[in-house]
N, C-alpha and C. Protein backbone atom coordinates (compact mmCIF):
# COMPACT_ATOMS: atom_id res chain seq x y z
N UNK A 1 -19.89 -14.74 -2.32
CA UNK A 1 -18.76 -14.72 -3.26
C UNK A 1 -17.45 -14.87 -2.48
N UNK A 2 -16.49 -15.66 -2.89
CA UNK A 2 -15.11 -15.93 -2.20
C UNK A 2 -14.25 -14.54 -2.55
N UNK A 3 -13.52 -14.89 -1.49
CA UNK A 3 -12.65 -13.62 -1.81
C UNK A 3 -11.74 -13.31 -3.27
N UNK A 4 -11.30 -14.44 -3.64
CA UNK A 4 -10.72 -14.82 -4.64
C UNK A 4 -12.17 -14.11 -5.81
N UNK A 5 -12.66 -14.84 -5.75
CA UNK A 5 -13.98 -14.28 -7.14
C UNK A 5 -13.96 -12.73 -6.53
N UNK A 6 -14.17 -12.25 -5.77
CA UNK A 6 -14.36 -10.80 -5.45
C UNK A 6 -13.69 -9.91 -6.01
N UNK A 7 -12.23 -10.58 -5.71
CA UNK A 7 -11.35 -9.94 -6.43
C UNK A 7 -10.65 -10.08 -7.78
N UNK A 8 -11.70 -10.76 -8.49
CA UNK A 8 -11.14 -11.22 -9.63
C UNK A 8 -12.34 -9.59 -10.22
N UNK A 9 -13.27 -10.15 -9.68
CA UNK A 9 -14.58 -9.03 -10.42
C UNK A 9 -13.87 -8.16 -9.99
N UNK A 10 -12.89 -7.59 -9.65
CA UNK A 10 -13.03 -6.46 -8.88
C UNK A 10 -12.03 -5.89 -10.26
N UNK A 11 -11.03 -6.77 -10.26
CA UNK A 11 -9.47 -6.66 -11.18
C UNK A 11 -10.52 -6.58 -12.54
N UNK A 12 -11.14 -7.24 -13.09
CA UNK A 12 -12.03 -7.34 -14.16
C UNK A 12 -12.54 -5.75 -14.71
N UNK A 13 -13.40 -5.18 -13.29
CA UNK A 13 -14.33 -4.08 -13.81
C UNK A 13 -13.03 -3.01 -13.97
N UNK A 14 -12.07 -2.77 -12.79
CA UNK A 14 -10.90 -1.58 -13.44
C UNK A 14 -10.23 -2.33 -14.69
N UNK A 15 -10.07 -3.26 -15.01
CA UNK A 15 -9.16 -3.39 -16.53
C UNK A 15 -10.11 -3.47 -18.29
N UNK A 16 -11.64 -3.80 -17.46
CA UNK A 16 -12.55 -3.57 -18.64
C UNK A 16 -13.22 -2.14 -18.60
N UNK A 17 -13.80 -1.89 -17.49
CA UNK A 17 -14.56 -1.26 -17.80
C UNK A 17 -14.02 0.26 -17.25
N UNK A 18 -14.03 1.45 -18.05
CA UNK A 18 -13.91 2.60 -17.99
C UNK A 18 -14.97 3.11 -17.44
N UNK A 19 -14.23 4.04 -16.89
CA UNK A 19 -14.99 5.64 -16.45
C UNK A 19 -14.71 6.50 -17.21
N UNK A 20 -16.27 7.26 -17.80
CA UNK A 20 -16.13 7.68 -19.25
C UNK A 20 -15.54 9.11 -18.71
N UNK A 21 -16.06 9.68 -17.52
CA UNK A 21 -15.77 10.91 -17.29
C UNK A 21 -14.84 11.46 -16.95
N UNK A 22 -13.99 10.52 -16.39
CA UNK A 22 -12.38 10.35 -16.15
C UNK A 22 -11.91 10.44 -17.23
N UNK A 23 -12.26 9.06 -18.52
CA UNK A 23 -11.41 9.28 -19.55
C UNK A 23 -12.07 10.57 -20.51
N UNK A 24 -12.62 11.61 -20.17
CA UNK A 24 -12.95 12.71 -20.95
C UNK A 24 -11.96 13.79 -20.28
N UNK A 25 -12.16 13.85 -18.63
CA UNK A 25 -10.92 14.79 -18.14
C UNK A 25 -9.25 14.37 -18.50
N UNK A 26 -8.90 13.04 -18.63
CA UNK A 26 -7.48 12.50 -19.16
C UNK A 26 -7.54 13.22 -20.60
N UNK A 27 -8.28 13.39 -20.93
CA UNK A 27 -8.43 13.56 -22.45
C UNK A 27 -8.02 14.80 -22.90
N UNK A 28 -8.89 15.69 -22.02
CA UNK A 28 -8.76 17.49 -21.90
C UNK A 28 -7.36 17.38 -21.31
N UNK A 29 -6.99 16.91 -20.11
CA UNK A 29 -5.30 17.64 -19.57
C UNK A 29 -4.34 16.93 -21.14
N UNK A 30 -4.38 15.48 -21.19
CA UNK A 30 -3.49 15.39 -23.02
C UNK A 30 -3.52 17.23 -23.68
N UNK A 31 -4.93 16.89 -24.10
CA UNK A 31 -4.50 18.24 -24.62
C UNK A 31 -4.23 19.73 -24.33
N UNK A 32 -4.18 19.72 -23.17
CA UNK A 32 -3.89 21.12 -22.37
C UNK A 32 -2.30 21.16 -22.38
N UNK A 33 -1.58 19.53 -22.24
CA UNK A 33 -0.20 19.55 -22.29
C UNK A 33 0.33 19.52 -23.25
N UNK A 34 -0.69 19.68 -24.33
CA UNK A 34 -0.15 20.16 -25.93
C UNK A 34 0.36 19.17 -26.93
N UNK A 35 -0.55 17.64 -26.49
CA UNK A 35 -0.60 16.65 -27.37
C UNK A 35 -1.80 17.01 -28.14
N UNK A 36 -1.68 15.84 -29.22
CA UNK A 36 -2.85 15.54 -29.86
C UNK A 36 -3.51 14.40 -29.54
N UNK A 37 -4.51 14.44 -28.49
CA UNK A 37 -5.50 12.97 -28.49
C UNK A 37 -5.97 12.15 -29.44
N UNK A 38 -6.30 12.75 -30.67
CA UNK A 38 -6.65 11.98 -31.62
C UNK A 38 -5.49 11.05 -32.52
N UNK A 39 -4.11 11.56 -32.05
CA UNK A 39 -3.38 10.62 -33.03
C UNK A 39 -3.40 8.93 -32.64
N UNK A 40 -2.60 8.10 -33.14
CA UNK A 40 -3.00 7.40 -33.62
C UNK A 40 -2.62 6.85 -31.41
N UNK A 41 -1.03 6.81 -31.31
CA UNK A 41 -0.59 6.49 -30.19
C UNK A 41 -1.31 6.80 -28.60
N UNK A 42 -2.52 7.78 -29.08
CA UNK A 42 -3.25 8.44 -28.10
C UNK A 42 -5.04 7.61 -27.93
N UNK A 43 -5.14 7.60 -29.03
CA UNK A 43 -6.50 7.59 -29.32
C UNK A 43 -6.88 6.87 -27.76
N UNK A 44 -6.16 5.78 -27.53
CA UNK A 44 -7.22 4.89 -26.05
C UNK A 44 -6.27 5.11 -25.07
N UNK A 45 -5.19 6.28 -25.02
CA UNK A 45 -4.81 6.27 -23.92
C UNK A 45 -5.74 6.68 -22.56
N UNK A 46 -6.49 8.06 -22.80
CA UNK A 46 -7.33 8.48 -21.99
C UNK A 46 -8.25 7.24 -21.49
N UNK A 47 -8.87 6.64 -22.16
CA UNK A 47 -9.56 4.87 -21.18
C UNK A 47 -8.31 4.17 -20.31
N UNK A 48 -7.78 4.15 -20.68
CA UNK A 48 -6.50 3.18 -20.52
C UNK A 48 -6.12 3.59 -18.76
N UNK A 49 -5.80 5.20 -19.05
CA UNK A 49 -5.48 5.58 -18.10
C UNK A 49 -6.84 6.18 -16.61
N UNK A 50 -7.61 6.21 -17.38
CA UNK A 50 -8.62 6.01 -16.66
C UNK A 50 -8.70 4.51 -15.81
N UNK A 51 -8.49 3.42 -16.37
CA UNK A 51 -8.58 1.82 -15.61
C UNK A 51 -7.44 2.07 -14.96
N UNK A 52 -6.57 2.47 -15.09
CA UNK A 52 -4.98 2.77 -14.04
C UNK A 52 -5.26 3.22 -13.12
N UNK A 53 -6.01 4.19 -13.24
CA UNK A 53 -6.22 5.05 -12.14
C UNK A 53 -7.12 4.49 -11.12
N UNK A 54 -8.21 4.15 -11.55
CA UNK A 54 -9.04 3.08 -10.50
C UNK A 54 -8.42 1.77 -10.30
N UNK A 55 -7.62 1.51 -10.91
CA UNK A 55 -6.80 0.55 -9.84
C UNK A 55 -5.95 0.99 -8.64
N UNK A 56 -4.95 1.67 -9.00
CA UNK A 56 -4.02 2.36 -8.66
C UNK A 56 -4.75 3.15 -7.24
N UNK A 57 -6.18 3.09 -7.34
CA UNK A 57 -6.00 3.87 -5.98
C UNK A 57 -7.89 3.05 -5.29
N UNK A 58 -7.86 1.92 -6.05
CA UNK A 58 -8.78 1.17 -5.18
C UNK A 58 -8.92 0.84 -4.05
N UNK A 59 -8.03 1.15 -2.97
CA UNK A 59 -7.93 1.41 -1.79
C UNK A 59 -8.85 2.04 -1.10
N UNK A 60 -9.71 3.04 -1.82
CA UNK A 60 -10.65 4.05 -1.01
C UNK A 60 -12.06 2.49 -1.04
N UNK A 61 -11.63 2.35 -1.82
CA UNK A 61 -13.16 0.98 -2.25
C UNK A 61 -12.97 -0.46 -1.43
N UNK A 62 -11.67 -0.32 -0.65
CA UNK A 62 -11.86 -1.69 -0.02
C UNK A 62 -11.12 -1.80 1.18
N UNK A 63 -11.99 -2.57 2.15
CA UNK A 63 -11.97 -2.03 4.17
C UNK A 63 -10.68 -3.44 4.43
N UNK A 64 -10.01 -3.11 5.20
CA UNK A 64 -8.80 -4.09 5.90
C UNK A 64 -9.96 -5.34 5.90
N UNK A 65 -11.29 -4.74 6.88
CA UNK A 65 -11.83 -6.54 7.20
C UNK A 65 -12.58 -7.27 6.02
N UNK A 66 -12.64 -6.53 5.28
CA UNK A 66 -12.72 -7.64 3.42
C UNK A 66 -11.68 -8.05 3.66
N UNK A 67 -10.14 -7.89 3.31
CA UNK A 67 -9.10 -8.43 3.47
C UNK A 67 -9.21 -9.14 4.03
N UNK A 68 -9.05 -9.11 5.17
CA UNK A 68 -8.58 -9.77 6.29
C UNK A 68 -9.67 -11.68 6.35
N UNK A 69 -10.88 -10.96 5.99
CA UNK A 69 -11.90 -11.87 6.15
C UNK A 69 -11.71 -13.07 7.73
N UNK A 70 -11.89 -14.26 7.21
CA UNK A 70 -12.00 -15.00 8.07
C UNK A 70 -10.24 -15.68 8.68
N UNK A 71 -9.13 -14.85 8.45
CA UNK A 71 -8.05 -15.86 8.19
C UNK A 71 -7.10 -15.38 10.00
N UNK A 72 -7.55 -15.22 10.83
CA UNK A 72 -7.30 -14.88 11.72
C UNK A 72 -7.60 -16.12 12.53
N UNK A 73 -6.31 -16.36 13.76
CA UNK A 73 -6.14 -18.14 14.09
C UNK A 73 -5.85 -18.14 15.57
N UNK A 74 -5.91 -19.04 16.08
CA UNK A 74 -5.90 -18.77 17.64
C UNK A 74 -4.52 -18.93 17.76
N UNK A 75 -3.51 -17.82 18.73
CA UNK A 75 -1.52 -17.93 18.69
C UNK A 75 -1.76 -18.93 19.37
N UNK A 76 -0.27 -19.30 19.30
CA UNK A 76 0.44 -20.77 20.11
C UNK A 76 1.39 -20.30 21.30
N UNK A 77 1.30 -18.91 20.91
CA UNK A 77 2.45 -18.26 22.16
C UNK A 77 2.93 -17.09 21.51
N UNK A 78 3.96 -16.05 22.49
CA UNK A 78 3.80 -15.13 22.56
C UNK A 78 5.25 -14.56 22.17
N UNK A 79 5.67 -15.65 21.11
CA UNK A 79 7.05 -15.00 20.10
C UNK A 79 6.74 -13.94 19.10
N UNK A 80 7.45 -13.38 19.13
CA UNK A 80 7.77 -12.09 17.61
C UNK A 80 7.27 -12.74 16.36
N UNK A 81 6.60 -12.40 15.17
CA UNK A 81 6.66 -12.40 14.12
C UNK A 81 6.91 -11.44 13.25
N UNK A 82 7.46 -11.86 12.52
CA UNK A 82 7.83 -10.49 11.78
C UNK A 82 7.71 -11.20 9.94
N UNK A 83 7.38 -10.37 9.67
CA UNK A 83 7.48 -10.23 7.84
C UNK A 83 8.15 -9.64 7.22
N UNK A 84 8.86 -9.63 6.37
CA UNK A 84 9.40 -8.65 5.63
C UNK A 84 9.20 -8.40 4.02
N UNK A 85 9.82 -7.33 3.47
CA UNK A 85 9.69 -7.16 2.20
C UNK A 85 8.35 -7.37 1.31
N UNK A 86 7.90 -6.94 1.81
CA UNK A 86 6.46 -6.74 1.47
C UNK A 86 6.35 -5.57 0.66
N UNK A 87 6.56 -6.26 -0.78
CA UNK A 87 6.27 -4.65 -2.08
C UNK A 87 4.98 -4.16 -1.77
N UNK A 88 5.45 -3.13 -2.37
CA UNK A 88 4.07 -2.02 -2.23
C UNK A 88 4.44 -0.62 -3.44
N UNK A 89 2.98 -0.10 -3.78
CA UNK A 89 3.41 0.59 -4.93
C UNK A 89 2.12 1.33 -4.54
N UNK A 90 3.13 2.65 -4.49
CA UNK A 90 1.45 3.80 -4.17
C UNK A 90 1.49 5.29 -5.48
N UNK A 91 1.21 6.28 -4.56
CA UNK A 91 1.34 7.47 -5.54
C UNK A 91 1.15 8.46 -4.32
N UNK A 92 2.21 9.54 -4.89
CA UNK A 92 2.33 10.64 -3.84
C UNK A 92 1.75 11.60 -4.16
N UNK A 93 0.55 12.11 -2.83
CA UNK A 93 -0.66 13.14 -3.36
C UNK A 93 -0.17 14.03 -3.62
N UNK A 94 0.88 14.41 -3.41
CA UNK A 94 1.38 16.29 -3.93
C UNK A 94 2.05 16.26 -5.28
N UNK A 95 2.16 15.05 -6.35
CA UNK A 95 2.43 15.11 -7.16
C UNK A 95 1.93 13.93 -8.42
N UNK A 96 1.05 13.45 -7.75
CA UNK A 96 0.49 12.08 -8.28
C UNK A 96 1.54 11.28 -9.24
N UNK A 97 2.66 11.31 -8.57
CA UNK A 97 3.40 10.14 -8.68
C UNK A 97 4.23 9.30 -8.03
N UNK A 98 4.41 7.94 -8.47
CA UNK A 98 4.77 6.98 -7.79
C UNK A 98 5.57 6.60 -7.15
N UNK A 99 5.49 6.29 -5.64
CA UNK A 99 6.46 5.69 -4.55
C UNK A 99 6.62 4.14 -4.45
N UNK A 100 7.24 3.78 -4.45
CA UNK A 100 7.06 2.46 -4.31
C UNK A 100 8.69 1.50 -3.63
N UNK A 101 8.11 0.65 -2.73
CA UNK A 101 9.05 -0.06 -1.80
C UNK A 101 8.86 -1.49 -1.14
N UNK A 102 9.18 -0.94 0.50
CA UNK A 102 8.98 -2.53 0.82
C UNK A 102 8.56 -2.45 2.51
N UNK A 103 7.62 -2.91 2.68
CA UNK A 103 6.94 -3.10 4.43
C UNK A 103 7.74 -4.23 4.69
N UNK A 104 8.07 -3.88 6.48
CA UNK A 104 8.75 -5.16 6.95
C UNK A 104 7.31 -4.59 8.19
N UNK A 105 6.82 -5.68 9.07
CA UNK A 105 5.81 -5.81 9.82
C UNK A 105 6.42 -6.78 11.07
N UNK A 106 6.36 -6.52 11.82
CA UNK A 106 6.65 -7.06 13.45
C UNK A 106 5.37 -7.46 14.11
N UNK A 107 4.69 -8.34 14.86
CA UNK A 107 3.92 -8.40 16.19
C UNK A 107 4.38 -9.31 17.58
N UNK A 108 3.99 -8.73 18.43
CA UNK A 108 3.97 -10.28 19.07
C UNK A 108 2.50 -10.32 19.50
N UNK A 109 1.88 -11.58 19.01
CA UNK A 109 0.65 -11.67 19.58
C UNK A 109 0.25 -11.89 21.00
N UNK A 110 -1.01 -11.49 20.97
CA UNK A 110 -1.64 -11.80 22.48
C UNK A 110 -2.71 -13.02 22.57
N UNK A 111 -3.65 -12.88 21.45
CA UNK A 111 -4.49 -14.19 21.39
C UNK A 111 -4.74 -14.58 20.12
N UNK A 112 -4.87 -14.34 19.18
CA UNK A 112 -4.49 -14.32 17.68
C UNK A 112 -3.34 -14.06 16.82
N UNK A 113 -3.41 -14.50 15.93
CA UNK A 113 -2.85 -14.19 14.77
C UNK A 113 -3.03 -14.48 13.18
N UNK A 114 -2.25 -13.72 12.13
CA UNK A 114 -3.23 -13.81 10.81
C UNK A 114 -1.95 -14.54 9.79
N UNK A 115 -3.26 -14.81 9.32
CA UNK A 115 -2.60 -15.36 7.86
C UNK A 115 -1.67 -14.64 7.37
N UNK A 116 -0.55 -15.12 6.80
CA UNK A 116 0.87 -14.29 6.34
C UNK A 116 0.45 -13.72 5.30
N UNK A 117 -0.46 -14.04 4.25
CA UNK A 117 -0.83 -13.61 2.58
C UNK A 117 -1.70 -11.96 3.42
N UNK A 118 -2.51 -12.08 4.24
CA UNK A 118 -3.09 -11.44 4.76
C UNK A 118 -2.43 -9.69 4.96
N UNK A 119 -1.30 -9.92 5.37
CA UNK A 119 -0.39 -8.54 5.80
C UNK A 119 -0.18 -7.81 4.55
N UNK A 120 0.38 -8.63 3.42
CA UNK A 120 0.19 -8.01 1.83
C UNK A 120 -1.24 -7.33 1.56
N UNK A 121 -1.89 -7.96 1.54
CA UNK A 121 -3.14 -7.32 1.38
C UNK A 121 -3.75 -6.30 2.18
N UNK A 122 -3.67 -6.00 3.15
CA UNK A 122 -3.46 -5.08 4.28
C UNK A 122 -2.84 -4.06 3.94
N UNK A 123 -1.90 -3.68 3.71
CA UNK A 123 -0.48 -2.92 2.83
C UNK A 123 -1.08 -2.08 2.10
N UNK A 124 -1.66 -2.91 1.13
CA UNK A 124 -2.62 -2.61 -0.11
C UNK A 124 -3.26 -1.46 0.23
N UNK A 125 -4.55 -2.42 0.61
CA UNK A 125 -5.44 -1.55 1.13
C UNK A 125 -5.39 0.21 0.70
N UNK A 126 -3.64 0.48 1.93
CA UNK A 126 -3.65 1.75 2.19
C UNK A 126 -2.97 2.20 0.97
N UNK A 127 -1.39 1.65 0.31
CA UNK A 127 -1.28 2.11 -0.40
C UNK A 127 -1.56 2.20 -1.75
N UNK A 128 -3.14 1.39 -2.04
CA UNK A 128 -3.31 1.90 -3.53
C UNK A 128 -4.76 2.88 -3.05
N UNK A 129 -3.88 4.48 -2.77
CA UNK A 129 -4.72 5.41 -2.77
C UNK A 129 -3.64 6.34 -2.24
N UNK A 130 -4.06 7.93 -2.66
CA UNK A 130 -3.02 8.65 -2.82
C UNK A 130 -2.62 8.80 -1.47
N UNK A 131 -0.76 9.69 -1.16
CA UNK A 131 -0.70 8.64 0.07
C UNK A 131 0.60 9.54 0.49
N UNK A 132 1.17 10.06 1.89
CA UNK A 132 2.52 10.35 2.17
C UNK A 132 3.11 8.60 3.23
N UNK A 133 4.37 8.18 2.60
CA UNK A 133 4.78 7.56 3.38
C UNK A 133 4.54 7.15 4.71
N UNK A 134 4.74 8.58 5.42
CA UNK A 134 4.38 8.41 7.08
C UNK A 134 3.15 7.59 7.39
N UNK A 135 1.83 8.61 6.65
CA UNK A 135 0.31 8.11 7.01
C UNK A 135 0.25 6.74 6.46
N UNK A 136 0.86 6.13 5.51
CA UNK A 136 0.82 5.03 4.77
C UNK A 136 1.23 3.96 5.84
N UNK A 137 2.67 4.03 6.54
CA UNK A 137 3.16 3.36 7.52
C UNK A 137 2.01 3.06 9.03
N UNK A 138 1.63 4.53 9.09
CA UNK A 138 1.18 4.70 10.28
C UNK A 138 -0.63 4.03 10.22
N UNK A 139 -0.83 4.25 9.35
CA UNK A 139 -2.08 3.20 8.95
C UNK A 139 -2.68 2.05 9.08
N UNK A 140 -1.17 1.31 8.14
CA UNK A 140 -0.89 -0.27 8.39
C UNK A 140 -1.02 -0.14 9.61
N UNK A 141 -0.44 0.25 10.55
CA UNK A 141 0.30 -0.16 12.08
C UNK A 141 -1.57 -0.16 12.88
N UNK A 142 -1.82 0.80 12.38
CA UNK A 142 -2.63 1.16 13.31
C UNK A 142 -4.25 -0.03 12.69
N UNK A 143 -4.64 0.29 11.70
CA UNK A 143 -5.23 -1.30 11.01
C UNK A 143 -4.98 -2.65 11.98
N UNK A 144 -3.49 -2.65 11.36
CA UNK A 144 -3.08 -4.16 12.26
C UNK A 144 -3.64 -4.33 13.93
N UNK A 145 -3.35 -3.30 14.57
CA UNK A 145 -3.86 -3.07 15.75
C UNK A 145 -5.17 -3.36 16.05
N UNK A 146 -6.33 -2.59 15.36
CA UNK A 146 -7.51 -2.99 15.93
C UNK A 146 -7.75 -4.42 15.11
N UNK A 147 -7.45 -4.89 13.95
CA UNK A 147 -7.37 -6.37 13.84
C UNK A 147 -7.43 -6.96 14.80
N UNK A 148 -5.87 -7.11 14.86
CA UNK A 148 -4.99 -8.39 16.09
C UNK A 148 -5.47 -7.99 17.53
N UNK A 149 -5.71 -6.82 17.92
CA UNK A 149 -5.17 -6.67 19.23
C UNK A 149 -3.95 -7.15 19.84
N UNK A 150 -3.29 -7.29 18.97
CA UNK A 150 -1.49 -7.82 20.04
C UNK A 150 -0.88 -7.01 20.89
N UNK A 151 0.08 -7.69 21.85
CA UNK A 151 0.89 -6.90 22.58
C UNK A 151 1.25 -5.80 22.23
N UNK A 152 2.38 -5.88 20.99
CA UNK A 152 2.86 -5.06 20.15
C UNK A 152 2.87 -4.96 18.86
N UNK A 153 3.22 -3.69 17.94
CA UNK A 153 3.57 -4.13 16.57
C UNK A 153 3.69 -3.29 16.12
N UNK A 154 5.23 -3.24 15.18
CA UNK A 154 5.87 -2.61 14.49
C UNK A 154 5.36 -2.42 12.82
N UNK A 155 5.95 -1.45 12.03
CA UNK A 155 5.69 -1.48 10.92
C UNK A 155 6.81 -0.25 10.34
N UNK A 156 7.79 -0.61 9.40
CA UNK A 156 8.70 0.05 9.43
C UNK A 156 8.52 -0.07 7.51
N UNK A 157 8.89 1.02 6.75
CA UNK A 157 8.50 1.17 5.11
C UNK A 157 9.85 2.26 5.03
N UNK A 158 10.48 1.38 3.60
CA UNK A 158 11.32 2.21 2.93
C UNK A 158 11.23 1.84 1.10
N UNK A 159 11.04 3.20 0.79
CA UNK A 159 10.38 3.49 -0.44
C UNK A 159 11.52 4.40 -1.18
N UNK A 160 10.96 4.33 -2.65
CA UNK A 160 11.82 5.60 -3.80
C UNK A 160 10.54 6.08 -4.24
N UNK A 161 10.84 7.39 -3.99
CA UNK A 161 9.85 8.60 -4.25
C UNK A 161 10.42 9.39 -6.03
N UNK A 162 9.68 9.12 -7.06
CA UNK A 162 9.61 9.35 -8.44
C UNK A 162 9.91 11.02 -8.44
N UNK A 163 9.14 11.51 -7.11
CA UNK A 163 9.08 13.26 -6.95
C UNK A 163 10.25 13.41 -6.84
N UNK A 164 10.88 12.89 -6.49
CA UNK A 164 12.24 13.48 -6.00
C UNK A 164 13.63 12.79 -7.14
N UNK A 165 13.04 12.05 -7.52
CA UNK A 165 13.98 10.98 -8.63
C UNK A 165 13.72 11.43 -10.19
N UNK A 166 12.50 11.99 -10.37
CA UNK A 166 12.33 12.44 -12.00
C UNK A 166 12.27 13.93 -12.09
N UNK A 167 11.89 14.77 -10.98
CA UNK A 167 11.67 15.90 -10.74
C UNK A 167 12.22 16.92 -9.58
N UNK A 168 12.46 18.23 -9.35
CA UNK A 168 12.63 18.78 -8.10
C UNK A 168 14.33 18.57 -7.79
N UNK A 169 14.73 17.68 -7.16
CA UNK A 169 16.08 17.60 -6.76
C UNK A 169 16.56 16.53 -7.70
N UNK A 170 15.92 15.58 -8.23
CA UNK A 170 16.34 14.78 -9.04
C UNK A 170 17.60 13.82 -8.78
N UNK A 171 17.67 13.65 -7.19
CA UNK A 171 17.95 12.52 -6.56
C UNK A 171 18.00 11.21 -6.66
N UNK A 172 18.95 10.39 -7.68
CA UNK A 172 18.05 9.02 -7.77
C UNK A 172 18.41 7.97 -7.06
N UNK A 173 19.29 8.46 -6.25
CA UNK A 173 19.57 7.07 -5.16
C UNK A 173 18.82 7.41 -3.83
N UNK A 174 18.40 8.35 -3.59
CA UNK A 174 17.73 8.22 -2.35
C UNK A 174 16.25 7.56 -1.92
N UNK A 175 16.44 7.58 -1.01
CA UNK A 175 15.32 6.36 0.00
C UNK A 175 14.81 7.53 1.26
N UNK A 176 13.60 6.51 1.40
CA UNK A 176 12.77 7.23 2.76
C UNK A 176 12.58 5.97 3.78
N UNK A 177 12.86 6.12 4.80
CA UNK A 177 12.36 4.99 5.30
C UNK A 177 11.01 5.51 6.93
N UNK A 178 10.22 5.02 7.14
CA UNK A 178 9.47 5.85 8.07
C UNK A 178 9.09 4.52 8.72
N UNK A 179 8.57 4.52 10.12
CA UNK A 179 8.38 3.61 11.10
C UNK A 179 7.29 4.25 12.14
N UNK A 180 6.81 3.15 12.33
CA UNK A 180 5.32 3.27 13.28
C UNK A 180 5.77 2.27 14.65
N UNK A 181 5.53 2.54 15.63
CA UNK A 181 6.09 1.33 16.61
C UNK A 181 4.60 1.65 17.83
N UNK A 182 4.05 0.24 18.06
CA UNK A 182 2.92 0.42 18.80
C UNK A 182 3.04 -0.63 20.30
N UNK A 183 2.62 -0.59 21.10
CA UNK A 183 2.26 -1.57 22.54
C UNK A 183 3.64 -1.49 23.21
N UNK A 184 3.94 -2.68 22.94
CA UNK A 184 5.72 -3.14 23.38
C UNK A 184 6.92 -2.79 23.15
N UNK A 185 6.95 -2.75 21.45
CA UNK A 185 7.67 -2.08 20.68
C UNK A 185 8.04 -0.85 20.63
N UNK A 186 7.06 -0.14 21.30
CA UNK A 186 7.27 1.70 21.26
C UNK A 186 7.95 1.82 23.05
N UNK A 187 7.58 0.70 23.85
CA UNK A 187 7.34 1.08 25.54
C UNK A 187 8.91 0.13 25.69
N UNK A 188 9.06 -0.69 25.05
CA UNK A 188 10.45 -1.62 25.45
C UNK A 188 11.43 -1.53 24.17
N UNK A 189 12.79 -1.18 24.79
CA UNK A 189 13.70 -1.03 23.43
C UNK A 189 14.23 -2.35 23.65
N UNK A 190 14.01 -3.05 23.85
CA UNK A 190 15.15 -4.62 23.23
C UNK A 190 13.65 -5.01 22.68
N UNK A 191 12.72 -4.98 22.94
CA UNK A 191 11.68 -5.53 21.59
C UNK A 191 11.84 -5.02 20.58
N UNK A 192 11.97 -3.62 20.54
CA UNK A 192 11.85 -2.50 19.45
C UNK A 192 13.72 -3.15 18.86
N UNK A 193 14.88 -3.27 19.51
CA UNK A 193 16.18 -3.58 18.69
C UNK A 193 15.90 -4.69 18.29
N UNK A 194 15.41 -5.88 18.78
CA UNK A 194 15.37 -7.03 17.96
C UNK A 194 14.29 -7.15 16.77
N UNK A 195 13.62 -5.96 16.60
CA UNK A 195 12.48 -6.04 15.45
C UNK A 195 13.55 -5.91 14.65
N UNK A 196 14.16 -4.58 14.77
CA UNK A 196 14.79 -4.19 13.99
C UNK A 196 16.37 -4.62 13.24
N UNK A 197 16.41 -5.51 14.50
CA UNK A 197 17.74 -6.31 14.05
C UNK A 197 17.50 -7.83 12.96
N UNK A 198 16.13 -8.28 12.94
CA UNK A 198 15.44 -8.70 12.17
C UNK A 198 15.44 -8.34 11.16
N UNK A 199 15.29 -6.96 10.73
CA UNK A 199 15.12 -6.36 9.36
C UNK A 199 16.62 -6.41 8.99
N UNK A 200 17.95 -6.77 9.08
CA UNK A 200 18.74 -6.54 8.58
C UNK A 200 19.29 -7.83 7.31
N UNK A 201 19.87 -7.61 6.30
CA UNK A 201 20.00 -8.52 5.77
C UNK A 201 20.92 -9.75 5.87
């Protein structure tokens, strides 16, 4: 099966098909929070939110090297690449709700390198499953690593945290930004300033 069909079945079974036992526990907290499940606006929320949820954190169900598959290429040399703005949309385990932002990704290769669609999907991976920023950042970085094996490589994420924007301090302009720096990038600061001077707009 191509990756493409894989992931079509994949998008298919979370948007058709429910988990009944999930949508029986969605069902019980509705009414513990002192709705009525049976009205009319409710009746399929509990399924509904059941397929959210196995999307939303399909990440535990799928390995970087599915991703990654075959799209890894022999380098041409040993310049910086970098990516940026790479959305991403997770959920924060201490409150199961949603963070969501943008990966900028640095390497310089050593004997490979990957497909650009590839790093998105990578991203993924980690953040659709419950998640703190840091480990989320530090993941990618470290993923990318045993991938590529490159010299170096950065991975720098700045996100809006819902915990802190709908609830608690109720902050709504603030940002997190967290950074992973590996090989070159962590051992040489003019690699590490020009990643970062990269990321500027």
């Amino acid at each position: 099966m191509s990756e493409e069909s894989a992931s079509s079945a994949l998008h298919l079974e979370f948007d058709e098909v429910g988990d009944t036992s999930m949508s029986q526990l969605v069902s019980e907290l509705i009414g513990r929070l002192g709705e009525n499940v049976e009205r009319e606006g409710l009746i399929k929320t509990p399924d509904r939110v059941s397929r959210s949820l196995s999307y939303l954190t399909s990440g535990y169900r799928t390995s970087v090297h599915e991703v990654v598959n075959d799209a890894l290429f022999e380098a041409e040399g040993p310049e910086m690449i970098v990516v940026k703005g790479i959305e991403f949309y997770s959920m924060c385990e201490h409150h199961l709700l949603p963070f969501f932002g943008r990966a900028h990704i640095g390497y310089i290769p050593n004997t490979q390198v990957l497909g650009l669609s590839k790093f998105a999907r990578v991203v993924d991976v980690f953040a659709r499953r419950l998640q703190l920023q840091e480990r989320l950042t530090s993941q990618v970085a470290d993923a990318l690593m045993e991938v590529l094996q490159p010299r170096g490589l950065a991975v720098v994420t700045e996100a809006s945290h819902l915990c802190m924007m709908m609830r608690g301090v109720e902050k709504q302009g603030s940002t997190t930004r967290t950074s992973a720096m590996r090989g070159v990038f962590r051992e040489d600061a003019r690699t590490r300033q020009e990643f970062l001077e990269a990321l500027r707009p």
